[in-house]
PDB file of N, CA and C in Angstrom:
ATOM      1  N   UNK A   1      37.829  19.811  -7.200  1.00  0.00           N
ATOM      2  CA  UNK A   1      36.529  20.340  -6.855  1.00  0.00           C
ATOM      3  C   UNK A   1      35.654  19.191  -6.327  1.00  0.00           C
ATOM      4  N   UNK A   2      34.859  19.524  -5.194  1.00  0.00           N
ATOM      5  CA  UNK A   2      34.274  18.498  -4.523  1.00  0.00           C
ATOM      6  C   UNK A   2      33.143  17.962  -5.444  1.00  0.00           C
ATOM      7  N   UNK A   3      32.478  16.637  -5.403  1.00  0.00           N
ATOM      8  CA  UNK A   3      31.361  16.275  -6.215  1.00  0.00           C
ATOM      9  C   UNK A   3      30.723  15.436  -5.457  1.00  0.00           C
ATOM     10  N   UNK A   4      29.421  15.005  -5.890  1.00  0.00           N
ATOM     11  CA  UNK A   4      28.361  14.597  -5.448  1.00  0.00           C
ATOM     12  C   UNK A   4      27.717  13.356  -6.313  1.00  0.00           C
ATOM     13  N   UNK A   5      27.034  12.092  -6.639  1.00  0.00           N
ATOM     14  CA  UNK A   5      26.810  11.493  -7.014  1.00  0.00           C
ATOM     15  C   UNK A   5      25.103  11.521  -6.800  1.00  0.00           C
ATOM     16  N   UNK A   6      24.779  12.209  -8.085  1.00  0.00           N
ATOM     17  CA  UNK A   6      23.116  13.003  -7.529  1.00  0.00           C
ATOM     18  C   UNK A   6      22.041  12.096  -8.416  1.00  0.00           C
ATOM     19  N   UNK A   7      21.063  12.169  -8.283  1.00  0.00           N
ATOM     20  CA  UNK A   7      19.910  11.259  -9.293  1.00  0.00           C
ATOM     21  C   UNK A   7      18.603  12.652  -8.778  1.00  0.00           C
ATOM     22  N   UNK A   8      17.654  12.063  -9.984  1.00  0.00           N
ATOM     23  CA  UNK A   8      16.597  12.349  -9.389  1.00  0.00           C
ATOM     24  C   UNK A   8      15.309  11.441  -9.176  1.00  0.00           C
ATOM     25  N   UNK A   9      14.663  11.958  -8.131  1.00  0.00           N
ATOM     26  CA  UNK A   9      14.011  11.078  -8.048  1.00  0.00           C
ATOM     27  C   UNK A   9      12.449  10.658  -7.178  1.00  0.00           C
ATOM     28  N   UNK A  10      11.379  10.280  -7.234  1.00  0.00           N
ATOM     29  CA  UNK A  10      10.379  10.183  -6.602  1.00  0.00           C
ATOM     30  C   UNK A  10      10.309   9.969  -5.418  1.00  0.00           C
ATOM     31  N   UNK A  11      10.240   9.981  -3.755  1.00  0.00           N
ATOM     32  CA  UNK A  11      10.051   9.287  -2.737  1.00  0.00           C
ATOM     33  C   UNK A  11       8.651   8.607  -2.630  1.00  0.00           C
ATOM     34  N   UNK A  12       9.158   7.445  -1.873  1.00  0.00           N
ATOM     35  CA  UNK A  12       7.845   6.342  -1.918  1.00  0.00           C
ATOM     36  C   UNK A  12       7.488   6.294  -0.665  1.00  0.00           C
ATOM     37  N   UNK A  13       6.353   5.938  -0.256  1.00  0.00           N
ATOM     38  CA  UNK A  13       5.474   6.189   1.394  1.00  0.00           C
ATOM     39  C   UNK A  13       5.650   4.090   0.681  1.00  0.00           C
ATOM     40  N   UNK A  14       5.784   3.691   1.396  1.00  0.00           N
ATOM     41  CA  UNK A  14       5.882   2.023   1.143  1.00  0.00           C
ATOM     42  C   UNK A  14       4.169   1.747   2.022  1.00  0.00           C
ATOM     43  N   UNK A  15       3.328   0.934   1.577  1.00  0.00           N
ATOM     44  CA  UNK A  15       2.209   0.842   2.369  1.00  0.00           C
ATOM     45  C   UNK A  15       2.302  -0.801   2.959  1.00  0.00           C
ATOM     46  N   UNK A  16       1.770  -1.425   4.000  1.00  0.00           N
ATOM     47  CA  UNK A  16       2.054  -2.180   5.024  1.00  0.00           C
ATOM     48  C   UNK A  16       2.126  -3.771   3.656  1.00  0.00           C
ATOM     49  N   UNK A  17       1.573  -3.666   3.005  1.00  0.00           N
ATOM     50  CA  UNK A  17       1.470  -4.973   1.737  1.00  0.00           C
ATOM     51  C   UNK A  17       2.618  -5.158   1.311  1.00  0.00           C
ATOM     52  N   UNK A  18       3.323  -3.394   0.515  1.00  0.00           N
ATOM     53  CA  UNK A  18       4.385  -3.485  -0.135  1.00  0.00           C
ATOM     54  C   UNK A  18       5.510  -3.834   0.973  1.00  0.00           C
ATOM     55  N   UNK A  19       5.658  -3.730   2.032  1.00  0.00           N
ATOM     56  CA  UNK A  19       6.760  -3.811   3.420  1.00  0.00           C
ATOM     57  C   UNK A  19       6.862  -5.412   3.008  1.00  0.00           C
ATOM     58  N   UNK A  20       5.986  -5.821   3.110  1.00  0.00           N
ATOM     59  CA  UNK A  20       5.389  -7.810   3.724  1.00  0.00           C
ATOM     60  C   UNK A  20       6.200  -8.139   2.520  1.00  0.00           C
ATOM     61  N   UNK A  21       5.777  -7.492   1.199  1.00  0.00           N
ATOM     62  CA  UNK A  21       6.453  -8.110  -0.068  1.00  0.00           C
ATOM     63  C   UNK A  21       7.901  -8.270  -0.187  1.00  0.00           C
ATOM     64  N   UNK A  22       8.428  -6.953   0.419  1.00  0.00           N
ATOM     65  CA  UNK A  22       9.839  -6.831  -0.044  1.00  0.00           C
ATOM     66  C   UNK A  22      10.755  -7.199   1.364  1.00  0.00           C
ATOM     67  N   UNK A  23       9.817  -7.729   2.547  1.00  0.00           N
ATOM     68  CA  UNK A  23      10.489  -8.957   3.313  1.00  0.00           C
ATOM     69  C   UNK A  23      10.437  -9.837   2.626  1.00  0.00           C
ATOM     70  N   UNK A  24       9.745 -10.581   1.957  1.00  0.00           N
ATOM     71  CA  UNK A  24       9.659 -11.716   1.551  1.00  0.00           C
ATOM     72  C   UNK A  24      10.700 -11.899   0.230  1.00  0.00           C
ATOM     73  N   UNK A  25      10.520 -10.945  -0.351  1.00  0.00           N
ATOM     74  CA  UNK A  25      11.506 -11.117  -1.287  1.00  0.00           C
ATOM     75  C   UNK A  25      13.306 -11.021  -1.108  1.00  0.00           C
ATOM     76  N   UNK A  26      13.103 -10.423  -0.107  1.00  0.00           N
ATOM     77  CA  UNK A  26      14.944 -10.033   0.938  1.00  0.00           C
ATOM     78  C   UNK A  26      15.146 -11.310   1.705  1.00  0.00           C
ATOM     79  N   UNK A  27      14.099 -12.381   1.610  1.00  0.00           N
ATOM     80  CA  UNK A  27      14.531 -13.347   2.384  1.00  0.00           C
ATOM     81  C   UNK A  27      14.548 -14.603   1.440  1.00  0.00           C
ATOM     82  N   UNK A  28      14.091 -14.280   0.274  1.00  0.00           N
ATOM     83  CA  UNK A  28      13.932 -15.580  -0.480  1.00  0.00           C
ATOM     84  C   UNK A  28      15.728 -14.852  -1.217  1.00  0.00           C
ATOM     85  N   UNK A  29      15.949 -14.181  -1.592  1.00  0.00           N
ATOM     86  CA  UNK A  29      17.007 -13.619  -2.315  1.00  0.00           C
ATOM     87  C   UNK A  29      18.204 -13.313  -1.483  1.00  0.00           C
ATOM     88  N   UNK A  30      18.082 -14.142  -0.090  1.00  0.00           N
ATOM     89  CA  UNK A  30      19.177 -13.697   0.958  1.00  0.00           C
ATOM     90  C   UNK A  30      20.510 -14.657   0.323  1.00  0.00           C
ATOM     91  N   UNK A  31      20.986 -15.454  -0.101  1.00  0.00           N
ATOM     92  CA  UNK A  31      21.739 -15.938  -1.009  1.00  0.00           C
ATOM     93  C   UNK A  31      22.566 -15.061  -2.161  1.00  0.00           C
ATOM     94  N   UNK A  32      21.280 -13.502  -2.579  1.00  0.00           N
ATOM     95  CA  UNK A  32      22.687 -13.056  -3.779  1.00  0.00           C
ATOM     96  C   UNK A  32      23.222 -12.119  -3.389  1.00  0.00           C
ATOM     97  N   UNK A  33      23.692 -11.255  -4.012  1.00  0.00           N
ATOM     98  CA  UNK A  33      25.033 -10.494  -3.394  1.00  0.00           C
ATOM     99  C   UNK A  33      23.791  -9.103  -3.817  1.00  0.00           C
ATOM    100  N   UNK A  34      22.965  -8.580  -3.185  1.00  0.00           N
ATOM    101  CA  UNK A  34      22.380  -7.151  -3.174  1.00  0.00           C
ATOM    102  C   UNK A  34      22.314  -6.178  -1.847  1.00  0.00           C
ATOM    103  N   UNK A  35      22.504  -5.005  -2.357  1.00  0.00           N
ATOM    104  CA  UNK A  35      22.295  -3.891  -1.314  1.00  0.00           C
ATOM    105  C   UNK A  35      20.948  -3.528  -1.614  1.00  0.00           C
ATOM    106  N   UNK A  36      20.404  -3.735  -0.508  1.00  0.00           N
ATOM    107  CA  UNK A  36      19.119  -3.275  -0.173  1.00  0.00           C
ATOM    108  C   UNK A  36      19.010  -2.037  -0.019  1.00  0.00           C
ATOM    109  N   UNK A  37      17.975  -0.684  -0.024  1.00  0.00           N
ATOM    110  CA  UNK A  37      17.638  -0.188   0.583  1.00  0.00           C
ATOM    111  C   UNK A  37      17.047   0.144   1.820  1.00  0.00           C
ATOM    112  N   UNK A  38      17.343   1.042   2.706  1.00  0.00           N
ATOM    113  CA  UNK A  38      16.109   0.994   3.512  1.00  0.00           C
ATOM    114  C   UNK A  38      14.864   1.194   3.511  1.00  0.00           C
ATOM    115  N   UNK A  39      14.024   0.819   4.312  1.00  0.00           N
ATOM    116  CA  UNK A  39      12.388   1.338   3.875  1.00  0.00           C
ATOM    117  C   UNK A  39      12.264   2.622   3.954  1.00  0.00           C
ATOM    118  N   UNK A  40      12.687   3.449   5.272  1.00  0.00           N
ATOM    119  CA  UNK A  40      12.684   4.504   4.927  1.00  0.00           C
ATOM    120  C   UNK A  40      13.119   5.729   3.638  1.00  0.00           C
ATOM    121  N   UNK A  41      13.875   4.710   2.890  1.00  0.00           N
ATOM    122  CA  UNK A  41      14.650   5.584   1.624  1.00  0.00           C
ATOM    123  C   UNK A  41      13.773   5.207   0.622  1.00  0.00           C
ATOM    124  N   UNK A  42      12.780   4.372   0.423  1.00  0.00           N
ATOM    125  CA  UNK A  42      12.275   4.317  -0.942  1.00  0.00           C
ATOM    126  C   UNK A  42      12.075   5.154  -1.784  1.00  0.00           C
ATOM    127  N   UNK A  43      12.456   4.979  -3.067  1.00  0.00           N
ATOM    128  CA  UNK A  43      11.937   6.063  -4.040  1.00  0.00           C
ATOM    129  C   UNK A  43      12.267   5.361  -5.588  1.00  0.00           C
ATOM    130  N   UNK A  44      11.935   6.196  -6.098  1.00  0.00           N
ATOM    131  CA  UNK A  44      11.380   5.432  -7.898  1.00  0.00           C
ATOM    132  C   UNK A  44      12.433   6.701  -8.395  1.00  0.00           C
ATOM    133  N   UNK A  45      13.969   6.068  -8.825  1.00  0.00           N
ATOM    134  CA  UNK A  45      14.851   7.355  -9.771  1.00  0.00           C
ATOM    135  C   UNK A  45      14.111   7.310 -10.970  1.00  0.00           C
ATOM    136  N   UNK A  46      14.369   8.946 -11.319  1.00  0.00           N
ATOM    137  CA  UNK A  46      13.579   9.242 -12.439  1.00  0.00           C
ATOM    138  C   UNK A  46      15.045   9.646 -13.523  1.00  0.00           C
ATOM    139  N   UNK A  47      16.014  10.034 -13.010  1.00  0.00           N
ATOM    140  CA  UNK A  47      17.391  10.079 -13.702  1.00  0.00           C
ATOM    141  C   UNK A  47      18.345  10.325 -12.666  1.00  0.00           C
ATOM    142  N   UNK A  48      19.454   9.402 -12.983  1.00  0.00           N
ATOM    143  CA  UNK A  48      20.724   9.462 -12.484  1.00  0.00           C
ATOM    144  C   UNK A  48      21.876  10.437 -13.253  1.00  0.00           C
ATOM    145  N   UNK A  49      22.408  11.356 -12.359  1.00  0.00           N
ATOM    146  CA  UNK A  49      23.098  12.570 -13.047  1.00  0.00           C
ATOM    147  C   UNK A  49      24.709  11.863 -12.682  1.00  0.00           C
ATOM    148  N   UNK A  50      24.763  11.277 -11.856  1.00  0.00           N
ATOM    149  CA  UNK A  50      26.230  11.184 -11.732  1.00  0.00           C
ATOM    150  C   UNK A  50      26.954  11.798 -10.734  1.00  0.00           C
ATOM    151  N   UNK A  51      28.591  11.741 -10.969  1.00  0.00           N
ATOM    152  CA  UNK A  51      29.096  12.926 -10.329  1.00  0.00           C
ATOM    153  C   UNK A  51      28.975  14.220 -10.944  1.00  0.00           C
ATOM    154  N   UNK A  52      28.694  15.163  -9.907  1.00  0.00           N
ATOM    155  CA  UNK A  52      28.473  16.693 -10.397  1.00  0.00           C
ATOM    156  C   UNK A  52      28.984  17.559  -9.191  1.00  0.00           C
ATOM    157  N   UNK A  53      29.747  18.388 -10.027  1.00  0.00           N
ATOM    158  CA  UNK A  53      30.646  19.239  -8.886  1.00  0.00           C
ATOM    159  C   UNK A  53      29.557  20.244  -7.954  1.00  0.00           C
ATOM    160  N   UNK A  54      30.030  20.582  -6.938  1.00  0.00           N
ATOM    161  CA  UNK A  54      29.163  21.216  -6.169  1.00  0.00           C
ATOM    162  C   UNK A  54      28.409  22.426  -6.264  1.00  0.00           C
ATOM    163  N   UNK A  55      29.117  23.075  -6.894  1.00  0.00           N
ATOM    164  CA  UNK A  55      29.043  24.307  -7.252  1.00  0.00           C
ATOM    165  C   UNK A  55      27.513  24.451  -8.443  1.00  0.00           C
ATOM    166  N   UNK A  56      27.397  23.545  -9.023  1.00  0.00           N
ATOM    167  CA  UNK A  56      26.279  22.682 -10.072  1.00  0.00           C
ATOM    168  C   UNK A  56      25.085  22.601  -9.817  1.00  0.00           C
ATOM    169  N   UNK A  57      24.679  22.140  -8.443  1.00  0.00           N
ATOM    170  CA  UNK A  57      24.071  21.399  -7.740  1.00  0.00           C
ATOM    171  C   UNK A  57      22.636  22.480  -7.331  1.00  0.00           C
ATOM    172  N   UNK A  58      22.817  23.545  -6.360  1.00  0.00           N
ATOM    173  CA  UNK A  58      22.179  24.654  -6.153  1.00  0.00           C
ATOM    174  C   UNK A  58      21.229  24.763  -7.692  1.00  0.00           C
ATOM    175  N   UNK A  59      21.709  25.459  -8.498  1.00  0.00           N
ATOM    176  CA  UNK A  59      21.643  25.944 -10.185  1.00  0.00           C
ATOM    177  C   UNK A  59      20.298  24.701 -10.246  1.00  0.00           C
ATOM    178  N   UNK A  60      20.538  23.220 -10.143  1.00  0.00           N
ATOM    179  CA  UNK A  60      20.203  21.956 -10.693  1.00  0.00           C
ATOM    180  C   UNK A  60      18.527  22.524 -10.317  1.00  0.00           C
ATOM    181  N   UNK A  61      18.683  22.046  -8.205  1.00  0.00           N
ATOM    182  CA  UNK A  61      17.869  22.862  -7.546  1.00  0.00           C
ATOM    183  C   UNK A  61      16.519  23.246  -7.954  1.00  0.00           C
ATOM    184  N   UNK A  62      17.221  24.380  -7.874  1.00  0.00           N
ATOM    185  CA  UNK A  62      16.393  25.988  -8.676  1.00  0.00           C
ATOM    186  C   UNK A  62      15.345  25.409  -9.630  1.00  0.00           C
ATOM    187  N   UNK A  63      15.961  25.012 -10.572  1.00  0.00           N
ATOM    188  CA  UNK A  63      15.652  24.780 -11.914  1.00  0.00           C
ATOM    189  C   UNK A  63      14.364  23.615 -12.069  1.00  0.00           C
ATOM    190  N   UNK A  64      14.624  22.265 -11.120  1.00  0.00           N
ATOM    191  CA  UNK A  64      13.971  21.215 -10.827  1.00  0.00           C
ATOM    192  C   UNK A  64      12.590  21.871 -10.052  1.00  0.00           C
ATOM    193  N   UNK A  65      12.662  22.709  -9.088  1.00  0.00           N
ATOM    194  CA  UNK A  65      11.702  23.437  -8.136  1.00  0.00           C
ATOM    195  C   UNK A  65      10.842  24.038  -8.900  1.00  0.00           C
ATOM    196  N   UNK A  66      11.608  24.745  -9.952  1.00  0.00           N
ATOM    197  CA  UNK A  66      10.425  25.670 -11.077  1.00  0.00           C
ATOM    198  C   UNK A  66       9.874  24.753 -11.821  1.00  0.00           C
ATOM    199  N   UNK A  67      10.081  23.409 -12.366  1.00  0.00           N
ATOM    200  CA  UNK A  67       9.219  22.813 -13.286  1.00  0.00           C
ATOM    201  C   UNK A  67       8.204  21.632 -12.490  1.00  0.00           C
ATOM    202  N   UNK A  68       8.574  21.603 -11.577  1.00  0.00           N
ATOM    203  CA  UNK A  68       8.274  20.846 -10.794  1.00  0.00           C
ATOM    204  C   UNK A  68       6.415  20.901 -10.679  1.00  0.00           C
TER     205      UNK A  68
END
């Protein structure tokens, strides 16, 4: 059964300060072994679910939308 490696999680609007910062910090830290994000992907996980079969996922959805 197919699966998905899902989290949840906040998206972040990055504002022109926080950009400057996290150049600066991607360039002082260009030496260790990290995967960056892109700027466009920012976001703050609020929980990591894992793999979860597909079928799961929809149900998850739903459920997240109503408490939301």
């Amino acid at each position: 059964m197919p699966q998905k490696r899902i989290f949840i999680a906040i998206h972040y609007h990055p504002t022109p300060d926080f950009l400057s910062w996290f150049s600066d910090l991607k360039r002082m830290t260009g030496h260790e072994s990290v995967k960056w994000t892109d700027e466009h992907n920012f976001h703050v996980t609020l929980k990591f679910i894992g793999d979860t079969p597909d079928p799961l996922i929809p149900p998850l959805i739903v459920e997240l939308q109503r408490i939301a």
